[in-house]
Protein backbone atom coordinates (compact mmCIF):
# COMPACT_ATOMS: atom_id res chain seq x y z
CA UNK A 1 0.00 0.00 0.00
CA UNK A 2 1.41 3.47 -0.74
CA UNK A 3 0.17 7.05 0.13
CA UNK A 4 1.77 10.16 -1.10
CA UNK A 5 4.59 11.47 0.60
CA UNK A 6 3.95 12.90 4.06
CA UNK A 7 5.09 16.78 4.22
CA UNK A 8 5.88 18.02 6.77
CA UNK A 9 5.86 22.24 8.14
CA UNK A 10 9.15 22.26 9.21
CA UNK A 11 10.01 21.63 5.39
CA UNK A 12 9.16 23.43 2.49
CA UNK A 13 6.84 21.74 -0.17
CA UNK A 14 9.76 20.50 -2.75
CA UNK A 15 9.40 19.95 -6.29
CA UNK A 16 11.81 19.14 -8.44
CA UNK A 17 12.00 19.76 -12.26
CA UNK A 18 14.56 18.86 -15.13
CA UNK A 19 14.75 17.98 -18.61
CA UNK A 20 16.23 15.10 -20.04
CA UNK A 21 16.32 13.07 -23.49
CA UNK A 22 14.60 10.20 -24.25
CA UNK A 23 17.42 7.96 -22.91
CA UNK A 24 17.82 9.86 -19.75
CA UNK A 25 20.47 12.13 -20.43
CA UNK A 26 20.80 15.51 -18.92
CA UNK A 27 23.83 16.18 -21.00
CA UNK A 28 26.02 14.53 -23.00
CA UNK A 29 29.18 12.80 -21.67
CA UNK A 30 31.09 16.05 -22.18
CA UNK A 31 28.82 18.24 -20.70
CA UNK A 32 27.31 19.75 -23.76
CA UNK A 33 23.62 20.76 -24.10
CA UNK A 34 22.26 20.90 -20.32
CA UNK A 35 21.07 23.98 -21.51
CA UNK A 36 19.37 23.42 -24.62
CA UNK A 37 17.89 19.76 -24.43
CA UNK A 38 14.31 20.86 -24.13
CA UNK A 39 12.18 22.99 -26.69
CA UNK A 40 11.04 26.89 -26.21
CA UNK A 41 7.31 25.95 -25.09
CA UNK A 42 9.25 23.69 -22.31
CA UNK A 43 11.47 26.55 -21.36
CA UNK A 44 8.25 28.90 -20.51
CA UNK A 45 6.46 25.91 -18.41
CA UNK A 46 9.51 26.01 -16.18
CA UNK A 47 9.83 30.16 -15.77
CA UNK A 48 6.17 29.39 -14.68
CA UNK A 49 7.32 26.96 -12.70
CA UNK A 50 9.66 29.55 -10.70
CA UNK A 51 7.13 31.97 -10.53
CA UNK A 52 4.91 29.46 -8.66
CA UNK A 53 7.68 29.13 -6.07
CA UNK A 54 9.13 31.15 -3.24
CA UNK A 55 12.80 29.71 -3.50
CA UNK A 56 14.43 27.61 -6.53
CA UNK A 57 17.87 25.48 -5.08
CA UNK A 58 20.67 24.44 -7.93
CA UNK A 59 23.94 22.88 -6.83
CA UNK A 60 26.97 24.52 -7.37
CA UNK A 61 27.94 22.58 -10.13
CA UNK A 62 25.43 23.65 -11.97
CA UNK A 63 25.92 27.51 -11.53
CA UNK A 64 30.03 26.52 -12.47
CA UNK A 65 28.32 24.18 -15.73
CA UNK A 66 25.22 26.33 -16.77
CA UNK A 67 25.78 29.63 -15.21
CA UNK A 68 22.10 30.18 -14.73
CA UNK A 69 20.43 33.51 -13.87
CA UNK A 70 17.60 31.47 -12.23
CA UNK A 71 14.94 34.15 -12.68
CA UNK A 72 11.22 35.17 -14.07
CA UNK A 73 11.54 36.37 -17.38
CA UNK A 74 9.18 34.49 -20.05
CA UNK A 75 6.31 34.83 -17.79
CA UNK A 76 5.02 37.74 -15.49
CA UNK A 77 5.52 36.80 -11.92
CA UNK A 78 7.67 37.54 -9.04
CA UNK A 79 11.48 36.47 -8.71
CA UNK A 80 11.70 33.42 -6.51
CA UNK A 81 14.92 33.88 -3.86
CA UNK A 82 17.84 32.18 -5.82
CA UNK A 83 19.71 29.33 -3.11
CA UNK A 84 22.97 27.43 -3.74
CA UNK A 85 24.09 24.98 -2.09
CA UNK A 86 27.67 24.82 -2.39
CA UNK A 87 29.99 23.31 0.98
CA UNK A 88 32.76 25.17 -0.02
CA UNK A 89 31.69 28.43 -1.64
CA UNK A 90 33.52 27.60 -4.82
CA UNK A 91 30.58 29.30 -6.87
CA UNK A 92 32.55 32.32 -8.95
CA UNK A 93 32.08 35.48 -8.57
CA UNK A 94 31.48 36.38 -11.64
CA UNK A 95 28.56 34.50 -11.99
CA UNK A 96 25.35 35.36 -13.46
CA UNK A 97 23.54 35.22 -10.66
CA UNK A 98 25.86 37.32 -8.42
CA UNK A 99 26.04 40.32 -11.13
CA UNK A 100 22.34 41.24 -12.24
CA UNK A 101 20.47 44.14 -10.30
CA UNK A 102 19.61 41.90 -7.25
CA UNK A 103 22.68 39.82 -5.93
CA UNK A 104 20.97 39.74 -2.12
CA UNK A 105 18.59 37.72 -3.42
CA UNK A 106 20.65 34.96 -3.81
CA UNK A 107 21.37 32.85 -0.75
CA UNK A 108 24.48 30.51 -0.30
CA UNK A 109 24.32 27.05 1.35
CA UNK A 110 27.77 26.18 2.72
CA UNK A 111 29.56 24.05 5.20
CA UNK A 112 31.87 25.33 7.40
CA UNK A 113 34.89 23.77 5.59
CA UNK A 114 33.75 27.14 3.54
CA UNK A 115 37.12 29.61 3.29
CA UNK A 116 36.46 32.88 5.02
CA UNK A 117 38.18 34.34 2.52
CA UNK A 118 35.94 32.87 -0.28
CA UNK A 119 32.80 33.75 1.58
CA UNK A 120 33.81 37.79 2.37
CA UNK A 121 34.39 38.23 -1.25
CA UNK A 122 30.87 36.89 -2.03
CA UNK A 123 29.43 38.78 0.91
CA UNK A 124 30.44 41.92 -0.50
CA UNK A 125 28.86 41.53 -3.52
CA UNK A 126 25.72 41.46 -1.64
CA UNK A 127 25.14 37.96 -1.41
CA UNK A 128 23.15 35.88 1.52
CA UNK A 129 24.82 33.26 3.41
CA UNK A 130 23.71 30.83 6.10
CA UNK A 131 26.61 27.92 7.38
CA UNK A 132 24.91 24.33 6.78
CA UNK A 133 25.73 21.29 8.93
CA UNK A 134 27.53 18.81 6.71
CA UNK A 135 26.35 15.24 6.13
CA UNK A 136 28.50 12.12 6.47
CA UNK A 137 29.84 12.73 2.78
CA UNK A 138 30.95 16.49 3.85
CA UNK A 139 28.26 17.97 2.04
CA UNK A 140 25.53 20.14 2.81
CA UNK A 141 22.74 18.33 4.90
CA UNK A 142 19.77 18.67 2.87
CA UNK A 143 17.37 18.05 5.16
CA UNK A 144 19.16 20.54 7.97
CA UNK A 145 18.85 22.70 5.21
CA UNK A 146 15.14 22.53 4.37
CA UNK A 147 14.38 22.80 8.00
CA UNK A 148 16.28 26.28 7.92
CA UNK A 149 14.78 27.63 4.69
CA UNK A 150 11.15 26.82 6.37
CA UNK A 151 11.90 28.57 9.27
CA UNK A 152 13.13 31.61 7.18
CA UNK A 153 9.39 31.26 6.13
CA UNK A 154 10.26 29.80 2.77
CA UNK A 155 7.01 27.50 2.23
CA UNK A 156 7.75 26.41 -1.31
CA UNK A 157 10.89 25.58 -3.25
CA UNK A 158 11.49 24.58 -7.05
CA UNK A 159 14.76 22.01 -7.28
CA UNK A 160 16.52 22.64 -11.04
CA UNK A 161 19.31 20.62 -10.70
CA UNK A 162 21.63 18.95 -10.68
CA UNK A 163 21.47 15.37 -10.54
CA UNK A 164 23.83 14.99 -7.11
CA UNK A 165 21.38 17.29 -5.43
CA UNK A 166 18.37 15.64 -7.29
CA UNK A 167 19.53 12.18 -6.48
CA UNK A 168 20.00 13.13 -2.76
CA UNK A 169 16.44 14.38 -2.07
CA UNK A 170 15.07 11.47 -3.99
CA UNK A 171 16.83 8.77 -1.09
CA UNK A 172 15.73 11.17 1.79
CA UNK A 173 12.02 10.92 0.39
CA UNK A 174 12.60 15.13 0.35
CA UNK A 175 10.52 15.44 -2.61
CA UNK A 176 6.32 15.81 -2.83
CA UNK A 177 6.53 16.47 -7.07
CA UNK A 178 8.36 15.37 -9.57
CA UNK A 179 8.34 17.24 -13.30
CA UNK A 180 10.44 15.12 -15.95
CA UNK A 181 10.49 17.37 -19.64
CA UNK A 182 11.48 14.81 -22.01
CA UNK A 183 13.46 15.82 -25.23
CA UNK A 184 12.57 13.30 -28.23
CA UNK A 185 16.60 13.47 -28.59
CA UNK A 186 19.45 10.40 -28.12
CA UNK A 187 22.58 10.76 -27.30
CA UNK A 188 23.88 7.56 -25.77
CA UNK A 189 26.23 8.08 -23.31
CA UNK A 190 25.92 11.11 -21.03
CA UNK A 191 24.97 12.65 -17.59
CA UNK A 192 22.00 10.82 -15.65
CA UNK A 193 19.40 13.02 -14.39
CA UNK A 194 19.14 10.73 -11.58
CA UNK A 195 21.95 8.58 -9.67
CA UNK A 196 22.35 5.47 -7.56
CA UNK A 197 19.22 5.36 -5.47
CA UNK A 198 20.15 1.92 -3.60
CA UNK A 199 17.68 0.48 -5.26
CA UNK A 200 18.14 -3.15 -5.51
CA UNK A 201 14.45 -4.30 -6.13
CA UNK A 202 11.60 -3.41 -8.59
CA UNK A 203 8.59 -3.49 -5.50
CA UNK A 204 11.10 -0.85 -3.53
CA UNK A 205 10.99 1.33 -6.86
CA UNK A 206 9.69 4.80 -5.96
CA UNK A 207 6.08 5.03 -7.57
CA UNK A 208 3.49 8.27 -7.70
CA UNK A 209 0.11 8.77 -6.09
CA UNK A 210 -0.97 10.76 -8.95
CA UNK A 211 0.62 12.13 -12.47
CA UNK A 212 -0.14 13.56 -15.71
CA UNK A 213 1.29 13.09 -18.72
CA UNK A 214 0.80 15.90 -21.64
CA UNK A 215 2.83 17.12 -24.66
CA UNK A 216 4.00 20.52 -25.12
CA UNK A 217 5.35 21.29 -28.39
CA UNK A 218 7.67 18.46 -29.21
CA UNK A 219 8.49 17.07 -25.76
CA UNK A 220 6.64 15.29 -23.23
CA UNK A 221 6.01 16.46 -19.54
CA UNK A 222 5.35 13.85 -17.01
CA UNK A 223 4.51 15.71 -13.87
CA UNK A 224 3.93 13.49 -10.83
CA UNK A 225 3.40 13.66 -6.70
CA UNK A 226 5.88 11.00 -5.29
CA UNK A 227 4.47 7.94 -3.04
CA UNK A 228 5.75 6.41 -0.77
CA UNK A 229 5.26 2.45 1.37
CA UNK A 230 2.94 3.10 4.17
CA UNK A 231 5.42 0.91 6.16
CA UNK A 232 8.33 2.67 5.49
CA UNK A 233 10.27 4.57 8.54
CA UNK A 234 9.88 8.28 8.15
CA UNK A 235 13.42 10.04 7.47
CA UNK A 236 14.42 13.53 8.69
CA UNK A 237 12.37 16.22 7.20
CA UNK A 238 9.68 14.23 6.09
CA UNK A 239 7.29 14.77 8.94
């Protein structure tokens, strides 16, 4: 028996959205195209997408691949605060999303393994930061950090990428929706959009308590709330 997954108030309400090709590629195995896999029509259902949230979280490594702006702009609607979770505040500083009009409303997520140095330089460009407890791996502890963004009243947050980050939510059972764009594209070999989730048997699969499946433009949007076993033990964050 499954239900959908429990959310709790001392979490945001997560929802997680990527494209990928039809072979489940994010990129291909140089990198190439994370960027461009999806069509236009796509591209405006996920500045929707931000608009409908209060906060939208990216990994560092995507800021360093991508160099995202990670605003509104082919929809009207409000700006959604801009968080990064990066342990060691490697993100540049002459990234996009440090250098438009509003660099405050960009929020770091770092460790303290984070240089001082590092983080004064992005302070003064008016940049947000708030020091994460690290998980086992020495990265940011997602769930910690959910916790935090709730009680900095953040009630709803949009997850673009990238995979590590994606793949890490998914195992914690962190995530309530789940929006797949896929590209009618192959390219083989390339990035996942997810990784490993220790899944070593079909029934333990994660499975949705409700989807939709529709076509916009050439690619396909599979938009689903995740489920989870009823007897399953619930994991921090998750209620």
């Amino acid at each position: 028996m499954v239900a959908e997954v429990e959310w709790s108030s001392t979490r945001p309400r997560v929802t997680v959205k990527f494209a990928q090709t039809l072979d489940g590629r994010i990129a291909t195995s140089s990198g190439d195209g994370a960027r461009r896999i999806s069509g236009p029509d796509s591209l405006q259902l996920a500045h929707q997408l931000r608009a409908d949230h209060q906060g939208i979280l990216v990994g560092v490594g995507t800021v360093i691949a991508d160099d995202p702006l990670l605003t509104v702009r082919l929809v009207p609607g409000k700006n959604p605060i801009r968080i990064v979770v990066d342990s060691k505040a490697r993100v540049p500083a002459s990234a996009a999303l440090l250098n438009d009009d509003s660099p405050e409303n960009t929020l770091l997520a770092h460790t303290a393994d984070a240089s001082d140095e590092r983080l004064q330089v992005l302070r003064r460009l008016g940049v947000q930061t708030l020091c994460t407890r690290a998980n086992a791996d020495g990265r940011v502890d997602l769930a910690r950090l959910l916790c935090s963004l709730r009680q900095r009243g953040l009630e709803s947050l949009m997850v673009e990428g990238g995979a590590q980050i994606t793949t890490q939510l998914l195992r914690l059972q962190l995530v309530d929706r789940l929006i797949v764009c896929v590209a009618p594209k192959l390219v083989g070999e390339g990035l996942n959009s997810v990784g490993d989730l220790n899944i070593a048997k079909l029934d333990d699969a994660l499975t949705f308590s409700e989807l939709t499946v529709k076509q916009i433009g050439a690619d396909v949007i599979f938009d689903g709330r995740l489920a989870r076993k009823m007897s399953a033990a619930s994991l921090p964050g998750t209620g």
